[in-house]
C-alpha atoms as a PDB file:
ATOM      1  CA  UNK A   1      17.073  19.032  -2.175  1.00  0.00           C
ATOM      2  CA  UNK A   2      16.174  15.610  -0.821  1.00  0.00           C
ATOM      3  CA  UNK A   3      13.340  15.620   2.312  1.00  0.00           C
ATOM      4  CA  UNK A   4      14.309  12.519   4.323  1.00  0.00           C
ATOM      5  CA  UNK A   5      10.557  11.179   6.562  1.00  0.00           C
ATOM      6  CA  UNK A   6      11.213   9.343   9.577  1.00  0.00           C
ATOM      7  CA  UNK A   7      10.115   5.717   9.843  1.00  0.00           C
ATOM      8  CA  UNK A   8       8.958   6.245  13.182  1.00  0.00           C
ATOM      9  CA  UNK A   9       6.332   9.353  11.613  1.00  0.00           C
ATOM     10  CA  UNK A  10       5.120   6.495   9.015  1.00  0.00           C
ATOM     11  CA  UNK A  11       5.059   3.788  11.742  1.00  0.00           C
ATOM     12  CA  UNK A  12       2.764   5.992  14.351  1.00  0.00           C
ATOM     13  CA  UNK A  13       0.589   7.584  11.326  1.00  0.00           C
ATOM     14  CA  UNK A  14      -0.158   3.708  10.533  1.00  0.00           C
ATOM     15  CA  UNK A  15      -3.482   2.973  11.954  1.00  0.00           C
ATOM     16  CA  UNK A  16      -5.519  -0.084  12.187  1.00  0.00           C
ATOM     17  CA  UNK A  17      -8.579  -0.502   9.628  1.00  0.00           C
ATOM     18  CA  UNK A  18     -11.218  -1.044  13.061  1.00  0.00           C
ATOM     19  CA  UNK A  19     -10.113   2.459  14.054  1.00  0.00           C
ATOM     20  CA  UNK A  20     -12.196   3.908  11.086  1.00  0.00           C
ATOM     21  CA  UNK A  21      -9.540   6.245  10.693  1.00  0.00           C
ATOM     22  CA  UNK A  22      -6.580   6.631   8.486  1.00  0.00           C
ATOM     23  CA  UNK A  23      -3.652   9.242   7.889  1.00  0.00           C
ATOM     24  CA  UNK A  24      -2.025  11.649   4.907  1.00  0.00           C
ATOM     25  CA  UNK A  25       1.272  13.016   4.949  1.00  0.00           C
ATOM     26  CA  UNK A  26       2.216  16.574   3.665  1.00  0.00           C
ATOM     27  CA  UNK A  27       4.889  17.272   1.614  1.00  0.00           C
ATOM     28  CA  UNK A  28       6.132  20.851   0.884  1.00  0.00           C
ATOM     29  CA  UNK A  29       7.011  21.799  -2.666  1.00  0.00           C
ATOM     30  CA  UNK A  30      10.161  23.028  -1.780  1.00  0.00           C
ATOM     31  CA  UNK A  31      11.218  19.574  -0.577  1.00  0.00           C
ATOM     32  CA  UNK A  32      11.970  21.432   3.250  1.00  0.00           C
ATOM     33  CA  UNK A  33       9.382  19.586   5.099  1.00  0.00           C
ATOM     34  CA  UNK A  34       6.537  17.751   5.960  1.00  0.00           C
ATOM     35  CA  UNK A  35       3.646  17.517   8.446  1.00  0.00           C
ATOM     36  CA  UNK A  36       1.466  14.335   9.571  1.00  0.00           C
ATOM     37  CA  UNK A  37      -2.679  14.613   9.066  1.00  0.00           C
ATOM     38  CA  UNK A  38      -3.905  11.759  11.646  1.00  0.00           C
ATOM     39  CA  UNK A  39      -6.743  10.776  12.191  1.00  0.00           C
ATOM     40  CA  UNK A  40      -8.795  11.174   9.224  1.00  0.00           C
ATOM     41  CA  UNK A  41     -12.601   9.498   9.312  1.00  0.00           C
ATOM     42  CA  UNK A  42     -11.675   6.903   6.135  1.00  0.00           C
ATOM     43  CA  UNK A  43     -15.370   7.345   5.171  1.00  0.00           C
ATOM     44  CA  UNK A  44     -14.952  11.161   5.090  1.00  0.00           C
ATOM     45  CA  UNK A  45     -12.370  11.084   3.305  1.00  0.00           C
ATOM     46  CA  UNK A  46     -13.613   9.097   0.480  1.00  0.00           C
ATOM     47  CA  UNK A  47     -17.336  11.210   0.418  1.00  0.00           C
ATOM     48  CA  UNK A  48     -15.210  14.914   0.434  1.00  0.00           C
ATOM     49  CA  UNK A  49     -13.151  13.122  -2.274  1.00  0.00           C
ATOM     50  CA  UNK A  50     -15.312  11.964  -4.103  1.00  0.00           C
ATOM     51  CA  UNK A  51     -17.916  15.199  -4.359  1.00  0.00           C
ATOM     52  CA  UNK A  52     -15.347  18.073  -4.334  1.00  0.00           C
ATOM     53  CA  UNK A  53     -11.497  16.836  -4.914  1.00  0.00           C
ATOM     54  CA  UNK A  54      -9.076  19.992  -3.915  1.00  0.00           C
ATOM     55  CA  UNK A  55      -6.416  20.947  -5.993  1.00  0.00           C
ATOM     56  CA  UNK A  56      -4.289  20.275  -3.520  1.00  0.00           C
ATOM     57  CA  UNK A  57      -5.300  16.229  -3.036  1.00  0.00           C
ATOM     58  CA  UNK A  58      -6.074  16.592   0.171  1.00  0.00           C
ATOM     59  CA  UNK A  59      -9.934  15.995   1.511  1.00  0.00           C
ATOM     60  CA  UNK A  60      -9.472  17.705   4.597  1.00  0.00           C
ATOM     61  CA  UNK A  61      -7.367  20.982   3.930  1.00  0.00           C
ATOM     62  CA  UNK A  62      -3.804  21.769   4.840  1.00  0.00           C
ATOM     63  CA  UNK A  63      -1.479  23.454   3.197  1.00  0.00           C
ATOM     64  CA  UNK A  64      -2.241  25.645  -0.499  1.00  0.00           C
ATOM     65  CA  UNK A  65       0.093  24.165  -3.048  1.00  0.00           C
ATOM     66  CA  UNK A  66       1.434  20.942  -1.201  1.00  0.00           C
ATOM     67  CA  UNK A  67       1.473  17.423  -2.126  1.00  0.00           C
ATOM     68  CA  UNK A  68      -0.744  14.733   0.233  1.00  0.00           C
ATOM     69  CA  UNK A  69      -0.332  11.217  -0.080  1.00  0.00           C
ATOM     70  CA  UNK A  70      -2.451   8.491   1.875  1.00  0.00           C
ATOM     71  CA  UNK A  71      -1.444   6.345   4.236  1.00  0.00           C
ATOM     72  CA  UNK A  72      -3.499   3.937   4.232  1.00  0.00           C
ATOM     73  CA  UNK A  73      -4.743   1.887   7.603  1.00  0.00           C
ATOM     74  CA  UNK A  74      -3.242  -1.871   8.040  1.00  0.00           C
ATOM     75  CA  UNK A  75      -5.097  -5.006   8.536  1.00  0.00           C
ATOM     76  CA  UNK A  76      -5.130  -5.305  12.500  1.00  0.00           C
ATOM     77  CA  UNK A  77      -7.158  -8.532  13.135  1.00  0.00           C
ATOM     78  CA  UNK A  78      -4.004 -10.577  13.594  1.00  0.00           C
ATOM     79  CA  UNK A  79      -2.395 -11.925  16.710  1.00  0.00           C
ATOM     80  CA  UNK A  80       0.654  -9.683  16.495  1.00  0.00           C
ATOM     81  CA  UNK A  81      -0.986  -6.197  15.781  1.00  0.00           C
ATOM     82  CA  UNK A  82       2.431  -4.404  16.129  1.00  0.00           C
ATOM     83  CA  UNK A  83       3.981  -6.759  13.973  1.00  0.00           C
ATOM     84  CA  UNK A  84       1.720  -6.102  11.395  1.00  0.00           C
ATOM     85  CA  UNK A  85       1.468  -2.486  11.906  1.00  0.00           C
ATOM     86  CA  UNK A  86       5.737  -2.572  11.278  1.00  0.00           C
ATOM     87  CA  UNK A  87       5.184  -4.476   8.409  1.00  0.00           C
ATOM     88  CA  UNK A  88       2.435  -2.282   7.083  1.00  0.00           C
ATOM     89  CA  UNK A  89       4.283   0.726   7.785  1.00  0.00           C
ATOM     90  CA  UNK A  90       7.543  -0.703   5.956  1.00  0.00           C
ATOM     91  CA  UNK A  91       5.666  -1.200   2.994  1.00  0.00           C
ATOM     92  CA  UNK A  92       4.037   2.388   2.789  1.00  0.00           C
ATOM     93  CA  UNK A  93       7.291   3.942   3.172  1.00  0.00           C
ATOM     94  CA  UNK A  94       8.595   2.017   0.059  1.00  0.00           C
ATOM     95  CA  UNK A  95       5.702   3.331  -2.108  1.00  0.00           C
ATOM     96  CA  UNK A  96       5.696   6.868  -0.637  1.00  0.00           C
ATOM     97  CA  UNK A  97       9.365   7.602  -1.900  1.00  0.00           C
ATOM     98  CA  UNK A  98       8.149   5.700  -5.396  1.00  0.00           C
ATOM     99  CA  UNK A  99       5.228   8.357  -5.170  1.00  0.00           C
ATOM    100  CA  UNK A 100       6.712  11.507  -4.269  1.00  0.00           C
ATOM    101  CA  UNK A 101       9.224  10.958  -6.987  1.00  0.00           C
ATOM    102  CA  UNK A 102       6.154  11.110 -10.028  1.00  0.00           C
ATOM    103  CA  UNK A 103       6.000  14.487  -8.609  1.00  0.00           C
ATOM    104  CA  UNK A 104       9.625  15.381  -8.771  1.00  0.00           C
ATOM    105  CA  UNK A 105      10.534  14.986  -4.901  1.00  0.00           C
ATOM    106  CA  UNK A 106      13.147  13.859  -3.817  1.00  0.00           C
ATOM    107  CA  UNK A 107      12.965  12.089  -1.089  1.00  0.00           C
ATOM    108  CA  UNK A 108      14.924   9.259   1.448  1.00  0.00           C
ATOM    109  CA  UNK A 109      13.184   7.558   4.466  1.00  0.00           C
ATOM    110  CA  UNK A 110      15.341   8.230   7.858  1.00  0.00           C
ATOM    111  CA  UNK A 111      15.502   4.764   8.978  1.00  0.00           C
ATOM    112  CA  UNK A 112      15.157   4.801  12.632  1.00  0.00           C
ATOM    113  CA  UNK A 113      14.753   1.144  13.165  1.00  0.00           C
ATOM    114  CA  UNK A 114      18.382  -1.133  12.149  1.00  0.00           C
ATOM    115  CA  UNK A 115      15.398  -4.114  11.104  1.00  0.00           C
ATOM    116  CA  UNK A 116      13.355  -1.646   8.811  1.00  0.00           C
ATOM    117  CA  UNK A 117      16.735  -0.664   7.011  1.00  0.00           C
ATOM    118  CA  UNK A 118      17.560  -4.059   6.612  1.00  0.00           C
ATOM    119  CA  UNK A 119      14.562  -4.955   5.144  1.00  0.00           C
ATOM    120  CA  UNK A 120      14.111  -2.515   2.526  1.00  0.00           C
ATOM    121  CA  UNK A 121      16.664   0.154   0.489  1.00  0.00           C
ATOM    122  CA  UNK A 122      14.390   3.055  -0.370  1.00  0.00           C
ATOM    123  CA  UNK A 123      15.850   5.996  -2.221  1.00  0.00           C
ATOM    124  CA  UNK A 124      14.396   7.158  -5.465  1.00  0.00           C
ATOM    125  CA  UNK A 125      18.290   7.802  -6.275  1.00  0.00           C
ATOM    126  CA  UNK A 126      18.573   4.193  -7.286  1.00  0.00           C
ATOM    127  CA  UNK A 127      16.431   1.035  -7.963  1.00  0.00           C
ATOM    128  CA  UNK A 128      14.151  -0.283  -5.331  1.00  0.00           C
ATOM    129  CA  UNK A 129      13.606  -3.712  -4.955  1.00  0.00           C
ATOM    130  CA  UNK A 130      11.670  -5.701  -2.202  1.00  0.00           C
ATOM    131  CA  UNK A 131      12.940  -9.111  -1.504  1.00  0.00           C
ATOM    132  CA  UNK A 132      10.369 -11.806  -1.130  1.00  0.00           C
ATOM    133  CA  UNK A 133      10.772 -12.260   2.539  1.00  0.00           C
ATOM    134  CA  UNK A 134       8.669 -13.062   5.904  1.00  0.00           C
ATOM    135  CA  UNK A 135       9.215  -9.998   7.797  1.00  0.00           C
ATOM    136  CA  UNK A 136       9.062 -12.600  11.214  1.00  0.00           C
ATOM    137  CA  UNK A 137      11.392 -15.436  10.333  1.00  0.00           C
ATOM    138  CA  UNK A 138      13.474 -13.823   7.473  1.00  0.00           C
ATOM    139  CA  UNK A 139      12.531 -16.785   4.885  1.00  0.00           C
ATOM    140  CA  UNK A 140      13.234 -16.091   1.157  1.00  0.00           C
ATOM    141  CA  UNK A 141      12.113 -17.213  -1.465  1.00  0.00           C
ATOM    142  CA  UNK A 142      14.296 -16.724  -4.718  1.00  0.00           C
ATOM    143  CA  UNK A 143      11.169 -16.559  -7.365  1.00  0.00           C
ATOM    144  CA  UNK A 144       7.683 -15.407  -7.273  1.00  0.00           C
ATOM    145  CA  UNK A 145       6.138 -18.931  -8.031  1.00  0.00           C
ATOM    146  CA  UNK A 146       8.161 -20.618  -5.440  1.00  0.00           C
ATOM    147  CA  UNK A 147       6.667 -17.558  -2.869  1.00  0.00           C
ATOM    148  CA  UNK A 148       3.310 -18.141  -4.270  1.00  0.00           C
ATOM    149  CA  UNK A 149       3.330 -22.350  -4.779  1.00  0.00           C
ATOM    150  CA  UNK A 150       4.688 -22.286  -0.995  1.00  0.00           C
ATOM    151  CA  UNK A 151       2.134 -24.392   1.559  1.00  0.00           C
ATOM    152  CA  UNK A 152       3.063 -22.668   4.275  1.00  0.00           C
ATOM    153  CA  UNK A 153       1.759 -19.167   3.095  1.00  0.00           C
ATOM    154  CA  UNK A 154      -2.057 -18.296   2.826  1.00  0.00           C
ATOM    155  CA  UNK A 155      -3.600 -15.198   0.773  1.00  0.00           C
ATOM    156  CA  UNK A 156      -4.670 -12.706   3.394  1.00  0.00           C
ATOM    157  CA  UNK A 157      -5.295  -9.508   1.675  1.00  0.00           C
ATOM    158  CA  UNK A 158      -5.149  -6.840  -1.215  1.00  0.00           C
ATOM    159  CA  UNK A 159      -3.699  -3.330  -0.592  1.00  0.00           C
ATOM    160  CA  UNK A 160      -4.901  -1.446  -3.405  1.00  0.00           C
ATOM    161  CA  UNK A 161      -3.805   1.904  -4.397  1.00  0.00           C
ATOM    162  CA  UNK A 162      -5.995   3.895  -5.284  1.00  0.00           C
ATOM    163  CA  UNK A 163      -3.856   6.800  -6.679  1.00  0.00           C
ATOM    164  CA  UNK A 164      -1.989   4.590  -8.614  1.00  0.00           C
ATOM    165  CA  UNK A 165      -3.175   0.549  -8.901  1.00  0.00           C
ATOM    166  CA  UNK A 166       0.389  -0.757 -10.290  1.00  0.00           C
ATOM    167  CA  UNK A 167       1.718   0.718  -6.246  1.00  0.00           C
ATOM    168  CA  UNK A 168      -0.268  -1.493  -4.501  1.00  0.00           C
ATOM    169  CA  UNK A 169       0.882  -5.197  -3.243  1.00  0.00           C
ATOM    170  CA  UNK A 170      -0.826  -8.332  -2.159  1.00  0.00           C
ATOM    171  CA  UNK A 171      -0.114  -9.958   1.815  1.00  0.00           C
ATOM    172  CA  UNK A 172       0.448 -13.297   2.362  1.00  0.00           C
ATOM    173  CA  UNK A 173       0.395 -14.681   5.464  1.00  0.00           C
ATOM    174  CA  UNK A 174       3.605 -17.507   6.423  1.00  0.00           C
ATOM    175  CA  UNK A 175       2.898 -20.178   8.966  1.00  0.00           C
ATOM    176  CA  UNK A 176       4.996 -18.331  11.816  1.00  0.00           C
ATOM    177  CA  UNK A 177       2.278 -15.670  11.109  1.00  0.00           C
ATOM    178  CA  UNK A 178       4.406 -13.244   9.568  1.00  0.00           C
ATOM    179  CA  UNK A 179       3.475 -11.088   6.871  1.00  0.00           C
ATOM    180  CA  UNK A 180       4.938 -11.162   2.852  1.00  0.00           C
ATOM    181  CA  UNK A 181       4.248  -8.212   0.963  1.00  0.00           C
ATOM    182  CA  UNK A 182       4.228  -8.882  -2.601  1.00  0.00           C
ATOM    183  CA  UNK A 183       3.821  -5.271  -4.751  1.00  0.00           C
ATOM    184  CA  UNK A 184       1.062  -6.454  -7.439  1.00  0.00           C
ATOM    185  CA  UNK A 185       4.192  -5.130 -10.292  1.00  0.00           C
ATOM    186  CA  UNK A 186       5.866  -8.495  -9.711  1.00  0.00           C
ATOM    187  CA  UNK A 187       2.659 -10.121 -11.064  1.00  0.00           C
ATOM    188  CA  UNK A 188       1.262  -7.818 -13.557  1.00  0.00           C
ATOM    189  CA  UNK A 189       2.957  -5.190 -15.883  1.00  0.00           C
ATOM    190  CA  UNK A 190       1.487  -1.662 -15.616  1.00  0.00           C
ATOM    191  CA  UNK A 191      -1.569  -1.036 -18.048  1.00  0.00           C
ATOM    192  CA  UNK A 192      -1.785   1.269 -19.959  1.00  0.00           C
ATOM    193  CA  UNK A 193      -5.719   1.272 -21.029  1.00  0.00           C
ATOM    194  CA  UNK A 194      -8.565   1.797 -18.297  1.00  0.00           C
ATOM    195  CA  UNK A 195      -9.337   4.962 -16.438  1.00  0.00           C
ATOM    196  CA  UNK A 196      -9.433   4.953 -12.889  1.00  0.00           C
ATOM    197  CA  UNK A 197     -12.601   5.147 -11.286  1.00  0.00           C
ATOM    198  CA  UNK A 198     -11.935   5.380  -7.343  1.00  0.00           C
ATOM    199  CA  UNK A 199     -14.044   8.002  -5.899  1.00  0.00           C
ATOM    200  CA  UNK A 200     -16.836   8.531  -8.787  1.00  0.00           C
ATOM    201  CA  UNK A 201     -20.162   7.145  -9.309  1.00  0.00           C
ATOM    202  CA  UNK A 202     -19.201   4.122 -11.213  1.00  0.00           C
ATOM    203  CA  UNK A 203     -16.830   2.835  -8.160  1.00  0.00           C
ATOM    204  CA  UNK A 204     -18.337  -0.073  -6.265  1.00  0.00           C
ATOM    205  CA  UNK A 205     -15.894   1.442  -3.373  1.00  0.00           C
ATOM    206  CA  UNK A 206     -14.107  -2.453  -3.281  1.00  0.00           C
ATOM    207  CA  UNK A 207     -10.827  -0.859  -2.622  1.00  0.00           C
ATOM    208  CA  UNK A 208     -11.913   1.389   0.751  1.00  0.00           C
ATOM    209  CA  UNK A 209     -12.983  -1.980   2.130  1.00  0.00           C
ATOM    210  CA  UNK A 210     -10.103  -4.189   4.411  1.00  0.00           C
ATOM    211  CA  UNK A 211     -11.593  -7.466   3.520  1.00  0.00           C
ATOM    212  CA  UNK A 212     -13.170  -7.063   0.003  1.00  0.00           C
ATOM    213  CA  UNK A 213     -11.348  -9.480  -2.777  1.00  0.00           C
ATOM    214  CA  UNK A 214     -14.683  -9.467  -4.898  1.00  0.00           C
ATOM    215  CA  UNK A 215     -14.042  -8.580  -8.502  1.00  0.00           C
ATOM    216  CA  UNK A 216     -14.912  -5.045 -10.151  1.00  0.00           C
ATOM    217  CA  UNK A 217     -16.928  -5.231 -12.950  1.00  0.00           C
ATOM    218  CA  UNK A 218     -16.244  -1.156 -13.865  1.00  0.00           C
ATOM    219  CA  UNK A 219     -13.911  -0.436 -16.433  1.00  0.00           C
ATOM    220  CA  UNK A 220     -11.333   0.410 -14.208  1.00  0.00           C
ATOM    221  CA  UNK A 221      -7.343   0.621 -14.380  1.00  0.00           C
ATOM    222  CA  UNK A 222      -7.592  -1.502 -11.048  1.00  0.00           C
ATOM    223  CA  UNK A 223     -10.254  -4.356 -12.152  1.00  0.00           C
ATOM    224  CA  UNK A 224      -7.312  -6.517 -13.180  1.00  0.00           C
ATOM    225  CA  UNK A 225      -5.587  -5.988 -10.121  1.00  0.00           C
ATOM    226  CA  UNK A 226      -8.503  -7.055  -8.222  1.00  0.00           C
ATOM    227  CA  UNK A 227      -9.203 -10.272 -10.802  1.00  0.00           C
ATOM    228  CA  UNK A 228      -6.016 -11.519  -9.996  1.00  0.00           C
ATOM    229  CA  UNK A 229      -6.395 -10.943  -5.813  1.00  0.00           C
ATOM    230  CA  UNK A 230      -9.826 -13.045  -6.528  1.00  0.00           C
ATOM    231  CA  UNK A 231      -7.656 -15.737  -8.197  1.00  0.00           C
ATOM    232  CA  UNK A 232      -4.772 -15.755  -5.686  1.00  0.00           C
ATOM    233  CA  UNK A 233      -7.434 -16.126  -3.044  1.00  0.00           C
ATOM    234  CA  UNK A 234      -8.862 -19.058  -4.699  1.00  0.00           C
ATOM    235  CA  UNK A 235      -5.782 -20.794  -5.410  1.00  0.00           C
ATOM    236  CA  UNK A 236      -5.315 -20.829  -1.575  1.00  0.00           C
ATOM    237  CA  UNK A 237      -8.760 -22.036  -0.672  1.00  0.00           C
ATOM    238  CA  UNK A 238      -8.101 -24.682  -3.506  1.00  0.00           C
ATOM    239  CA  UNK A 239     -11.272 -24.104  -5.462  1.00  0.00           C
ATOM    240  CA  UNK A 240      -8.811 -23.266  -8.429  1.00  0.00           C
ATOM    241  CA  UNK A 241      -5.521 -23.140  -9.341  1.00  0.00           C
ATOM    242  CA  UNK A 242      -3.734 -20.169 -10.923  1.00  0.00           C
ATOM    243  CA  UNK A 243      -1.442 -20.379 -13.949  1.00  0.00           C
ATOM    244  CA  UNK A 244       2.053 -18.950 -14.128  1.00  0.00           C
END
């Protein structure tokens, strides 16, 4: 059986970062349904997490025996907030299929919006590829160091995740203010080596933070991750340049 979400569920669970607040999504077993969790205090979340992690994944109950994934909040300090909440939420449906399928769920986003299914083909039925793309003026770029080399597009953030680093993406920002997701794969192969270390003593807590691009120093699966957002950042600001 194959759950489909609607977009529209992922697009009002995604919340802006000054809100405090973020949202999980519950997935039954069984593959029959699912239920929204919104608003969750982000800093309550990562304190139950971090001293007594259910069984379940979920630090604020729910359901016995279902699967919660994050959604995490979107960075809502630009001029078009909707806009970037869209763009957010497009990119958090692509890794929630990706997710739900490492625990054998089969799932298809119900796209709503004609743009959002235009913009991505998310099944985990068949490969999933996002095309380097502003999500405001539809420019493409062909390769990854012709998106990156670009002058017209600045570094604006890191979206780790936390459940699993090699799902998480880097945002560029074009010059007609749209937003570029770039999923941190495209620039770094999964590791293998490195434990993660979100939500125990030896996390600095970098990755519950909206602006933080300082490197981790813990032996972490996601220090390289974060290395490379330093260096991306950098390469903008032109203090360095990074090699490809």
């Amino acid at each position: 059986m194959t759950i489909k979400i609607k977009f529209v569920d992922i697009l009002r669970a995604t919340l802006g970062f000054q809100t405090g607040n973020e949202s999980w999504i519950g997935v039954s077993p069984d593959s029959k349904c699912y239920h929204i969790v919104s608003p969750v205090d982000t800093q309550i979340s990562k304190g139950v997490m971090a001293c007594n992690r259910p069984e379940d994944g979920t630090p604020f109950g729910g359901y016995s025996g279902w699967i919660y994934l994050r959604i995490p909040p979107f960075f809502d300090e630009l001029q078009d907030v909707e806009g970037a909440r869209r763009d957010h939420a497009l990119n958090v449906s692509h890794e929630l299929i990706r997710n739900l399928d490492r625990y054998g769920i089969r799932s298809s986003v119900d796209w709503d919006d004609p743009h959002a299914k235009e913009l991505y083909t998310v099944t985990n039925n068949s490969s999933v590829e996002q095309t380097l793309s502003c999500c405001s003026c539809n420019k493409t770029w062909d390769k990854l160091i012709d998106c990156v080399k670009d002058p017209d597009l600045i570094f604006l953030a890191y979206h780790p995740s936390v459940s699993d680093f090699a799902e998480g993406s880097y945002v560029f920002q074009h010059n007609c203010k749209g937003l570029v997701y770039i999923p941190v794969s495209r620039f770094i192969r999964k590791l293998q080596e490195g434990r993660n270390l979100s939500n125990l003593n030896a996390c600095p807590g970098y990755c519950y933070y909206k602006d933080s691009i300082h490197e981790c120093l813990a032996s972490c699966a996601g220090s390289a991750y974060r290395r490379l957002a330093r260096r991306l950042y950098e390469k903008v600001s032109g203090s360095r340049k990074i090699q490809f």
